[in-house]
N, C-alpha and C. Protein backbone atom coordinates (compact mmCIF):
# COMPACT_ATOMS: atom_id res chain seq x y z
N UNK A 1 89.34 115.08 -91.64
CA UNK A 1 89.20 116.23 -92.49
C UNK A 1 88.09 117.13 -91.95
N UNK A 2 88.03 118.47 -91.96
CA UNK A 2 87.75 119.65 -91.51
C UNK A 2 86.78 119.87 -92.74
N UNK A 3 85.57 119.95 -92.63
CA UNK A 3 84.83 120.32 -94.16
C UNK A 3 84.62 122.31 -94.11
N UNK A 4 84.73 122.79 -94.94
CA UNK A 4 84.14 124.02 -95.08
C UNK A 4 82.93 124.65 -94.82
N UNK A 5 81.90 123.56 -95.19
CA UNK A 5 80.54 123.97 -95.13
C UNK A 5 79.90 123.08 -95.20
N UNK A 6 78.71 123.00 -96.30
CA UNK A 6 77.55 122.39 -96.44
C UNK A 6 76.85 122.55 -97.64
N UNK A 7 76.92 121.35 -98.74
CA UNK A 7 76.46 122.12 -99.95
C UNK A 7 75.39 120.90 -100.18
N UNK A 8 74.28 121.05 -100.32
CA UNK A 8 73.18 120.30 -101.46
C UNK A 8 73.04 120.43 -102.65
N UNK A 9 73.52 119.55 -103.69
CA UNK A 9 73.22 119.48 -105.10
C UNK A 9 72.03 118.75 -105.25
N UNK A 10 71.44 119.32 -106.41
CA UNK A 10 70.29 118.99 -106.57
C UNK A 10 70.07 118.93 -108.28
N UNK A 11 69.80 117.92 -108.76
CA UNK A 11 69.95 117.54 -109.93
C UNK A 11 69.39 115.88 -110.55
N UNK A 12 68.65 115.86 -111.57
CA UNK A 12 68.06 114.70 -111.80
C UNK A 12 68.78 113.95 -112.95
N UNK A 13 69.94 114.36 -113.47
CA UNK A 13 70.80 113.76 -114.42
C UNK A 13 71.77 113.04 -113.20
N UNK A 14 72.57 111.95 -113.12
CA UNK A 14 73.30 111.39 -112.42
C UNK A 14 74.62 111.78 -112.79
N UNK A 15 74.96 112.47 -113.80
CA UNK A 15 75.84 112.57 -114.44
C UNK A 15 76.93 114.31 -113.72
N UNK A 16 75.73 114.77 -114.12
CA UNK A 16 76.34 116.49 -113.38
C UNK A 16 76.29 116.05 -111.90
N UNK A 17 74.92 115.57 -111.59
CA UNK A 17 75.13 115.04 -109.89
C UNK A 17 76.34 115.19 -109.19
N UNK A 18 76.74 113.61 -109.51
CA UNK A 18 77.81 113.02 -109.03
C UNK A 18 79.29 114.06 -109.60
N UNK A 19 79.35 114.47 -110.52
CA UNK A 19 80.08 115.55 -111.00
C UNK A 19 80.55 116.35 -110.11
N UNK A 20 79.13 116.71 -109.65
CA UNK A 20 79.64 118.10 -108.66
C UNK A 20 79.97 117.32 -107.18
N UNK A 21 79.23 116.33 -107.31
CA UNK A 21 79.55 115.84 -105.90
C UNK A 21 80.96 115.48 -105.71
N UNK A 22 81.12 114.75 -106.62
CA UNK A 22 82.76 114.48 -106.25
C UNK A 22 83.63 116.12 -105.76
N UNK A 23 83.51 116.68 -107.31
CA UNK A 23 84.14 118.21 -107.35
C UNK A 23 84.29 118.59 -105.80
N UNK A 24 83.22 118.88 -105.15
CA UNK A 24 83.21 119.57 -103.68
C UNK A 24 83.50 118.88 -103.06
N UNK A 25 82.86 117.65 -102.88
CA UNK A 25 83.28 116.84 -101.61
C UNK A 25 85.11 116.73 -100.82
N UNK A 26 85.83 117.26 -101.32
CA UNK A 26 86.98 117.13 -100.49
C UNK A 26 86.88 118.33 -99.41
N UNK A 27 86.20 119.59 -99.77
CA UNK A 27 86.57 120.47 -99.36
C UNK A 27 84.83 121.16 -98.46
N UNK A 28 83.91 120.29 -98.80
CA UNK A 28 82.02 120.44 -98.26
C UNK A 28 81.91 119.04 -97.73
N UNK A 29 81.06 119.29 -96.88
CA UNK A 29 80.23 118.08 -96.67
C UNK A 29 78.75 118.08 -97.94
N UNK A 30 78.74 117.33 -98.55
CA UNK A 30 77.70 117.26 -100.02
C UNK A 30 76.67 116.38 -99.74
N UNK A 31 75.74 116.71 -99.55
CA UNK A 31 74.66 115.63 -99.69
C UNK A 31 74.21 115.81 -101.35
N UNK A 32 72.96 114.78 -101.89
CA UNK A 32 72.31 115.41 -103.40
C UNK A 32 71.18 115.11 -102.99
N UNK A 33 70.29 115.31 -103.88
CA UNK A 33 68.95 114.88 -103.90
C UNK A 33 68.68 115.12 -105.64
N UNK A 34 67.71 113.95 -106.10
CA UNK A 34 67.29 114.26 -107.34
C UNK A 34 66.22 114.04 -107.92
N UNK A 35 65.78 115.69 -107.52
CA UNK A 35 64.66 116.22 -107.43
C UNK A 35 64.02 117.35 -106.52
N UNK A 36 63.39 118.17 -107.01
CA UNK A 36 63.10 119.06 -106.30
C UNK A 36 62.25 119.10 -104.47
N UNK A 37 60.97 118.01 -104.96
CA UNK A 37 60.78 117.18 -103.67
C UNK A 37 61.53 117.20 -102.69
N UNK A 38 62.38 116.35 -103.12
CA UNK A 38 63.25 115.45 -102.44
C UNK A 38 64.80 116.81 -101.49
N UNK A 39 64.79 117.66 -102.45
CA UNK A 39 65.50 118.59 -101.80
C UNK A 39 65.35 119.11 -100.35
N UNK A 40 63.48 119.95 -101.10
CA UNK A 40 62.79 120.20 -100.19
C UNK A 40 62.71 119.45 -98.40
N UNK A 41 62.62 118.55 -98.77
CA UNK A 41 62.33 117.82 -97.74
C UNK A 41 63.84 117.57 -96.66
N UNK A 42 64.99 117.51 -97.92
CA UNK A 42 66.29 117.77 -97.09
C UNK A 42 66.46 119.12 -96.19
N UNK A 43 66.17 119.77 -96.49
CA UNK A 43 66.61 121.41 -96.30
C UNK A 43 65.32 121.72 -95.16
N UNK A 44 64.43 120.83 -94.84
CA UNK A 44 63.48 120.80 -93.69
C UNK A 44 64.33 120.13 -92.76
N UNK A 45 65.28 119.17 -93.04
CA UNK A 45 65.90 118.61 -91.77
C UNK A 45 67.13 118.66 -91.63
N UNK A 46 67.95 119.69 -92.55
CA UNK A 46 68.93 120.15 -92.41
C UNK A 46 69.26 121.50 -92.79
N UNK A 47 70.50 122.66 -92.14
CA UNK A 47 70.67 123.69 -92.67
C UNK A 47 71.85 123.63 -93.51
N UNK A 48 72.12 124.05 -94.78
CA UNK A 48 73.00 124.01 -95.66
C UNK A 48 73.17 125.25 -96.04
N UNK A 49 74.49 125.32 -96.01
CA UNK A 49 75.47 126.58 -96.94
C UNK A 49 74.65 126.76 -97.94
N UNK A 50 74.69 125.86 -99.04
CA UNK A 50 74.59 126.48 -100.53
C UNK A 50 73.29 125.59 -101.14
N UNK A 51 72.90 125.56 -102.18
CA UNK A 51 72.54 124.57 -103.00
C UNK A 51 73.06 124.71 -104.32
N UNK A 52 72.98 123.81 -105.22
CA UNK A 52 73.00 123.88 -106.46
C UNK A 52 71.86 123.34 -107.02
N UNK A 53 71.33 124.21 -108.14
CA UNK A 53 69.87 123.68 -108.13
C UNK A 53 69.92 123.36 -109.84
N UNK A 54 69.32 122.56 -110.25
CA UNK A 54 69.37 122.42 -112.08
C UNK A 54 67.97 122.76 -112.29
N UNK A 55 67.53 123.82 -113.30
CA UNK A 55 66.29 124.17 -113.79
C UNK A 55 65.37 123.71 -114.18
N UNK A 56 65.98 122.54 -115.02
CA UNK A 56 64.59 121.32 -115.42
C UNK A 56 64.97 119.79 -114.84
N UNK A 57 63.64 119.84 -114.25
CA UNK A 57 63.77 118.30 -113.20
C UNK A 57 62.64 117.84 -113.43
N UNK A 58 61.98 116.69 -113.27
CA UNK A 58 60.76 116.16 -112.94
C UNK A 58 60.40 116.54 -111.77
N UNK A 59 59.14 116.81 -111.76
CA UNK A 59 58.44 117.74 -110.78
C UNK A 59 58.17 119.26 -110.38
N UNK A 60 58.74 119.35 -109.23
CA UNK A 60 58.62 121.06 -109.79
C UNK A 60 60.21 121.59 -110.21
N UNK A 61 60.14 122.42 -111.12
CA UNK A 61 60.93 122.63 -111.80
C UNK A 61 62.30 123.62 -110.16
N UNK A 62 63.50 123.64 -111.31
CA UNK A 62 64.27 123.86 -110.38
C UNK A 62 63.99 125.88 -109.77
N UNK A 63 63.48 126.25 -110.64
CA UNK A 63 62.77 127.73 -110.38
C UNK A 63 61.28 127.63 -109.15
N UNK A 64 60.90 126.75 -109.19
CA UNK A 64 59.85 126.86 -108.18
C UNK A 64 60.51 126.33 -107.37
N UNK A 65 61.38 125.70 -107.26
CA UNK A 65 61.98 124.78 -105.72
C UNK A 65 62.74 126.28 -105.20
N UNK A 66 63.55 127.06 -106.20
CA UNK A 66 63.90 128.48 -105.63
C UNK A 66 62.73 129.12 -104.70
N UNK A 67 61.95 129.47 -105.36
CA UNK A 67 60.48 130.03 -104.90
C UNK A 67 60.01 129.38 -103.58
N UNK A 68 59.73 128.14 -103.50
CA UNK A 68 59.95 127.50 -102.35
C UNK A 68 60.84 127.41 -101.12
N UNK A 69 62.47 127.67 -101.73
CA UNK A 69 63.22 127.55 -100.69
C UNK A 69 63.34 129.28 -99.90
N UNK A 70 62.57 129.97 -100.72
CA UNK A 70 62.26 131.93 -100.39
C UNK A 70 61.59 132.08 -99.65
N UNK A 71 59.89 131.42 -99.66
CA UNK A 71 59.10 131.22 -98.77
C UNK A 71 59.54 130.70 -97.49
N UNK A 72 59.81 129.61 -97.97
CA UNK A 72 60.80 129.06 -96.23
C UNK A 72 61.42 129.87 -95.32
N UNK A 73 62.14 131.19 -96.36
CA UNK A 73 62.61 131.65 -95.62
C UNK A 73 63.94 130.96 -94.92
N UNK A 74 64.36 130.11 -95.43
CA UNK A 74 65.82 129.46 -95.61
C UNK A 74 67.02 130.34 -95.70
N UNK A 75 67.96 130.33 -94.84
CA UNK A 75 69.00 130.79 -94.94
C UNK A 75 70.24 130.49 -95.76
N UNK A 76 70.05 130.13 -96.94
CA UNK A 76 70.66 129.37 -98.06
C UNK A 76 71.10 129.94 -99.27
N UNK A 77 72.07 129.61 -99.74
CA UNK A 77 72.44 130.24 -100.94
C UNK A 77 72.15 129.59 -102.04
N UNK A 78 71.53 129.80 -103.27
CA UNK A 78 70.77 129.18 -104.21
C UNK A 78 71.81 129.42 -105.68
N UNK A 79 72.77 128.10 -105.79
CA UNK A 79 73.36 128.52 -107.60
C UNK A 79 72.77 127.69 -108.21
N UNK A 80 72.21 128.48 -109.20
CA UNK A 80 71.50 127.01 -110.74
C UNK A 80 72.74 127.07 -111.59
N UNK A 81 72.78 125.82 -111.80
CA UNK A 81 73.14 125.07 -112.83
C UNK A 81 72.68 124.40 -113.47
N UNK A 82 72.28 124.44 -114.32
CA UNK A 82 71.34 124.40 -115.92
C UNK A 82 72.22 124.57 -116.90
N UNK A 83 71.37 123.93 -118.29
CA UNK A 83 71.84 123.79 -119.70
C UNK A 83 70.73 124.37 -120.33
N UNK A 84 69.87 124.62 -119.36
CA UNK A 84 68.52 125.34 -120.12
C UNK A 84 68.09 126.66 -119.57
N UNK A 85 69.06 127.54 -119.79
CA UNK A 85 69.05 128.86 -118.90
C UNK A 85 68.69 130.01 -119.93
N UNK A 86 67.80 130.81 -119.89
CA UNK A 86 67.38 131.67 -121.03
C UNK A 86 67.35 132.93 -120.21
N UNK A 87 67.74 134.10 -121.10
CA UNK A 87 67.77 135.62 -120.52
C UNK A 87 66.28 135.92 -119.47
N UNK A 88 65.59 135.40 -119.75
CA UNK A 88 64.57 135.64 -119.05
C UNK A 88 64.07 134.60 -117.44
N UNK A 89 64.59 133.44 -118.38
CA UNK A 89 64.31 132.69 -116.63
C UNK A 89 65.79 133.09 -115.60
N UNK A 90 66.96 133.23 -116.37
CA UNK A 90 68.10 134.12 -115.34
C UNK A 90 67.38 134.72 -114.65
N UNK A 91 66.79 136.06 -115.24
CA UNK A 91 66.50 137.20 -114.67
C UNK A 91 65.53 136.63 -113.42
N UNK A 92 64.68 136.11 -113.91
CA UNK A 92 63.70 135.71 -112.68
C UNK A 92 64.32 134.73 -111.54
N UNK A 93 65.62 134.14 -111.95
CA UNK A 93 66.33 133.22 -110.55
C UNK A 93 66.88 134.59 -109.98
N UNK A 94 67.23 135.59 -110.82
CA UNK A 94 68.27 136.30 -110.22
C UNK A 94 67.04 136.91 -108.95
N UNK A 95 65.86 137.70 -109.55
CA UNK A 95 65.03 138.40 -108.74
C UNK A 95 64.33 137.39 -107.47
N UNK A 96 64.34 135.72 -107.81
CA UNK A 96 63.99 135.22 -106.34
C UNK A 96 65.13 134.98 -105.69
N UNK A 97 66.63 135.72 -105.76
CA UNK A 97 67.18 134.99 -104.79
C UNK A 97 68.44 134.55 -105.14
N UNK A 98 68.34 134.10 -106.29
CA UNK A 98 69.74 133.17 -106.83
C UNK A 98 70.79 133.63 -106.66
N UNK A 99 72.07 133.63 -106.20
CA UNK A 99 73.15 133.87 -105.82
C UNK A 99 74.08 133.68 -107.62
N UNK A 100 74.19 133.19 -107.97
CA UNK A 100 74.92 132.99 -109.62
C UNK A 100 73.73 131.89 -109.96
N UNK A 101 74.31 131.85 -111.33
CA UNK A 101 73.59 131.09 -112.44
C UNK A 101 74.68 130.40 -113.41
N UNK A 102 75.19 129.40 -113.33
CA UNK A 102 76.19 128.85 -114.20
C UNK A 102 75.44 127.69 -114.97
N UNK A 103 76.19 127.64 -116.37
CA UNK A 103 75.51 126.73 -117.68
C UNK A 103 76.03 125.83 -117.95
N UNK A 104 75.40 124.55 -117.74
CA UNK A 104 76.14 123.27 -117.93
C UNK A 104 76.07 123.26 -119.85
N UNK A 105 77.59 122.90 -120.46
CA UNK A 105 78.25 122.03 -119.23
C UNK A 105 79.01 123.20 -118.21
N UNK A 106 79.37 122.83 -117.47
CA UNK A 106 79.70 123.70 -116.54
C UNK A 106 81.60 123.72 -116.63
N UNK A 107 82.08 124.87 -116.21
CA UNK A 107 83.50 124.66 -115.79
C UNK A 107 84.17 124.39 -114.40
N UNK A 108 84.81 123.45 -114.09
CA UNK A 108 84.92 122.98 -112.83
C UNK A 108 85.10 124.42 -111.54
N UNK A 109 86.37 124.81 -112.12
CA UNK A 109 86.96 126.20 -111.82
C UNK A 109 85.60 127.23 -111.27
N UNK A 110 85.08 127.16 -112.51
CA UNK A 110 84.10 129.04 -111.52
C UNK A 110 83.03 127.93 -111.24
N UNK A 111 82.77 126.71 -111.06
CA UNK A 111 81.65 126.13 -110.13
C UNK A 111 82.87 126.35 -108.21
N UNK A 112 83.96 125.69 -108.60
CA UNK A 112 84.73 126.08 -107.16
C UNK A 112 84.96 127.57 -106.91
N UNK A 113 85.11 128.00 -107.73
CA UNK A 113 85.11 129.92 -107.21
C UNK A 113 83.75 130.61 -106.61
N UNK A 114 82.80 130.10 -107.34
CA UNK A 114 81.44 130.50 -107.21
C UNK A 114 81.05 129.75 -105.36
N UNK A 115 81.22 128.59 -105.64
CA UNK A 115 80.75 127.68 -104.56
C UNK A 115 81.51 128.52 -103.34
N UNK A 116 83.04 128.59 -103.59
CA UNK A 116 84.10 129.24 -102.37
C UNK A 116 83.68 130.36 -101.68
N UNK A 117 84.08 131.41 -102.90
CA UNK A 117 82.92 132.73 -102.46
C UNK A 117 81.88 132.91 -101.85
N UNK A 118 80.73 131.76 -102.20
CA UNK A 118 79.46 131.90 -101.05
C UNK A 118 79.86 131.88 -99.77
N UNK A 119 80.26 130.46 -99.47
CA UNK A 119 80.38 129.51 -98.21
C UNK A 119 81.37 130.40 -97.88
N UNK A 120 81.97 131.10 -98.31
CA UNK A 120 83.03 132.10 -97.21
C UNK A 120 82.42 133.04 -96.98
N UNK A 121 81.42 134.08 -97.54
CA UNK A 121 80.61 135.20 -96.96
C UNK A 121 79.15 134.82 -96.06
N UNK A 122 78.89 133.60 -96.04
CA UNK A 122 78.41 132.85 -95.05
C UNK A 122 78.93 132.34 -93.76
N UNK A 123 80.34 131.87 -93.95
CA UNK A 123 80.53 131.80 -92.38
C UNK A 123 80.95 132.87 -91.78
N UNK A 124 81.40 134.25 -92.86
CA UNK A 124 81.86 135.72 -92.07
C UNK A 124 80.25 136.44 -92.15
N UNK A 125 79.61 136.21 -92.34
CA UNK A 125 77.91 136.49 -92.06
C UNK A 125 77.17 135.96 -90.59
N UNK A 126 77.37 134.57 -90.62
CA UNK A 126 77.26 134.46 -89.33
C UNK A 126 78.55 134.48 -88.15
N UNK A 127 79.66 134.94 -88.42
CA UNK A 127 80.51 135.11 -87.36
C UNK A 127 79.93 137.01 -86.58
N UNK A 128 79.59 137.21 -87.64
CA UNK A 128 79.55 138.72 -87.35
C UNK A 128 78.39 138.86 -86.68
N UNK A 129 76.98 138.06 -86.95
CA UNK A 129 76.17 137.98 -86.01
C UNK A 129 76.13 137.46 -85.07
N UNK A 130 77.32 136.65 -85.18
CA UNK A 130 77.66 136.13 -83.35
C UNK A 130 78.19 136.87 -82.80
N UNK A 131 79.09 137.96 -82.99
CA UNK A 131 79.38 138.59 -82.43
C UNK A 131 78.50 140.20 -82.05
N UNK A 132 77.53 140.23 -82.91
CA UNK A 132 76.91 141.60 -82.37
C UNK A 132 75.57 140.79 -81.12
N UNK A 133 75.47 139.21 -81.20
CA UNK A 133 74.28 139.01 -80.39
C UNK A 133 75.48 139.22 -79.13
N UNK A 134 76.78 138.75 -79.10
CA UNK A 134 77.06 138.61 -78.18
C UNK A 134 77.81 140.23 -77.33
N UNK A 135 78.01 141.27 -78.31
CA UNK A 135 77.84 142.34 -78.10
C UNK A 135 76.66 143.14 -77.01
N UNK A 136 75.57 142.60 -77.63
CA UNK A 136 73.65 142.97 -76.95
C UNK A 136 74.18 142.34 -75.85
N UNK A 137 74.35 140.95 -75.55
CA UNK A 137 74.43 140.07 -74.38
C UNK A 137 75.23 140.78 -72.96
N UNK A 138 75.92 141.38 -73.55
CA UNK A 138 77.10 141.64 -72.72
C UNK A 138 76.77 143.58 -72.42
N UNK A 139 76.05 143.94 -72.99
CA UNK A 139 75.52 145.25 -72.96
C UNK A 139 76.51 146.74 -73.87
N UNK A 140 77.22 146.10 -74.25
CA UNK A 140 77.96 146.84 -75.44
C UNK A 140 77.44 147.42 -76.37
N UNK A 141 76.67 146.78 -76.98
CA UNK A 141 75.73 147.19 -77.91
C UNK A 141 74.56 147.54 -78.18
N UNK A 142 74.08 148.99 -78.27
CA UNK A 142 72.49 149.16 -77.99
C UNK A 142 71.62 148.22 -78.90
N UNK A 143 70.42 148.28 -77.74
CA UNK A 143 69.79 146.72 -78.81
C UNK A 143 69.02 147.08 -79.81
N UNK A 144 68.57 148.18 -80.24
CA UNK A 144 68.18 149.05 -81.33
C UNK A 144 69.11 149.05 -82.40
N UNK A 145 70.41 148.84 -82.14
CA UNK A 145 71.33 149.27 -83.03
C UNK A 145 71.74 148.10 -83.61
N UNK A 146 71.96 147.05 -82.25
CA UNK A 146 72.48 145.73 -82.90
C UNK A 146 70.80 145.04 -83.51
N UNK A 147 69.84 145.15 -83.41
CA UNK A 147 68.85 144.44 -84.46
C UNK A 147 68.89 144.58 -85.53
N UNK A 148 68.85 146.25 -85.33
CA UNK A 148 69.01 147.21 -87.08
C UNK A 148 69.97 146.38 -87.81
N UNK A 149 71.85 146.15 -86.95
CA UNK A 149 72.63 145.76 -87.84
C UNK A 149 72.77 143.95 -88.17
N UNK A 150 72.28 143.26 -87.32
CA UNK A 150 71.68 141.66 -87.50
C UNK A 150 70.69 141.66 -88.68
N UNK A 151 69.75 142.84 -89.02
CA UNK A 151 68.35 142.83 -89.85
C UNK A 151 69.75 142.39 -91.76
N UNK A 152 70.68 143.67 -91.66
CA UNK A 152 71.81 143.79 -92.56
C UNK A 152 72.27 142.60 -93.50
């Protein structure tokens, strides 16, 4: 089997965990971690498509592990999934970053639509920057022009 991508769930209930893990796994390669830590430390030794992140965890909460994974400077797509999602902490996943915000319990359906949608404007994200480095490479492309449009 051919996986799509790369998704990290991240969640300290075993219950949504494994939930989502199953859910994706036919169609991602899924690792979890449970806990924010413990994420962290994945996403230092691996690059992943997506995460799914749950808001309240032991430790640092699933909003600072966002904050964290910003700083990094991680090339990652960040969905929370939470049961404890309030108009105001949305707003602030939305402003570090967060790609969606879905509320457990969750619906299987727009967790796979949501998840699909990323991991597909991610691998046509980096196809397109393979092709403008390899544009520069080949002298096609002014290199002023292709940084500007890689920066995009």
């Amino acid at each position: 089997m051919t996986y799509q991508g790369s998704v990290l769930v991240v969640d300290d209930e075993i219950g949504p965990r494994e939930s989502l893990r199953m859910i994706l796994h036919p169609l991602y390669e899924v690792q979890t971690a449970t806990n924010g830590d413990e994420a962290l430390a994945r996403l230092q030794n691996k690059q992943f498509d997506l995460i799914t992140l749950d808001m309240r965890m032991p430790g640092p909460s699933g909003l600072d592990v966002l904050k964290q994974i910003r700083t990094m400077k991680a090339d990652v797509d960040v969905v929370i999934i939470s049961g404890y999602m309030t108009p105001k902490n949305t707003a602030e996943a939305k402003d570090w970053g967060a790609a969606d915000v879905i509320n457990k319990p969750f619906n299987v359906t727009e967790v796979m639509a949501c998840v699909g949608k990323l991991v597909e404007q991610k691998k046509h994200t980096r196809k397109v920057k393979s092709l403008l480095e390899t544009a520069k490479t080949l002298g096609v492309l002014d290199e002023k022009k292709g940084d500007k449009a890689l920066d995009n």
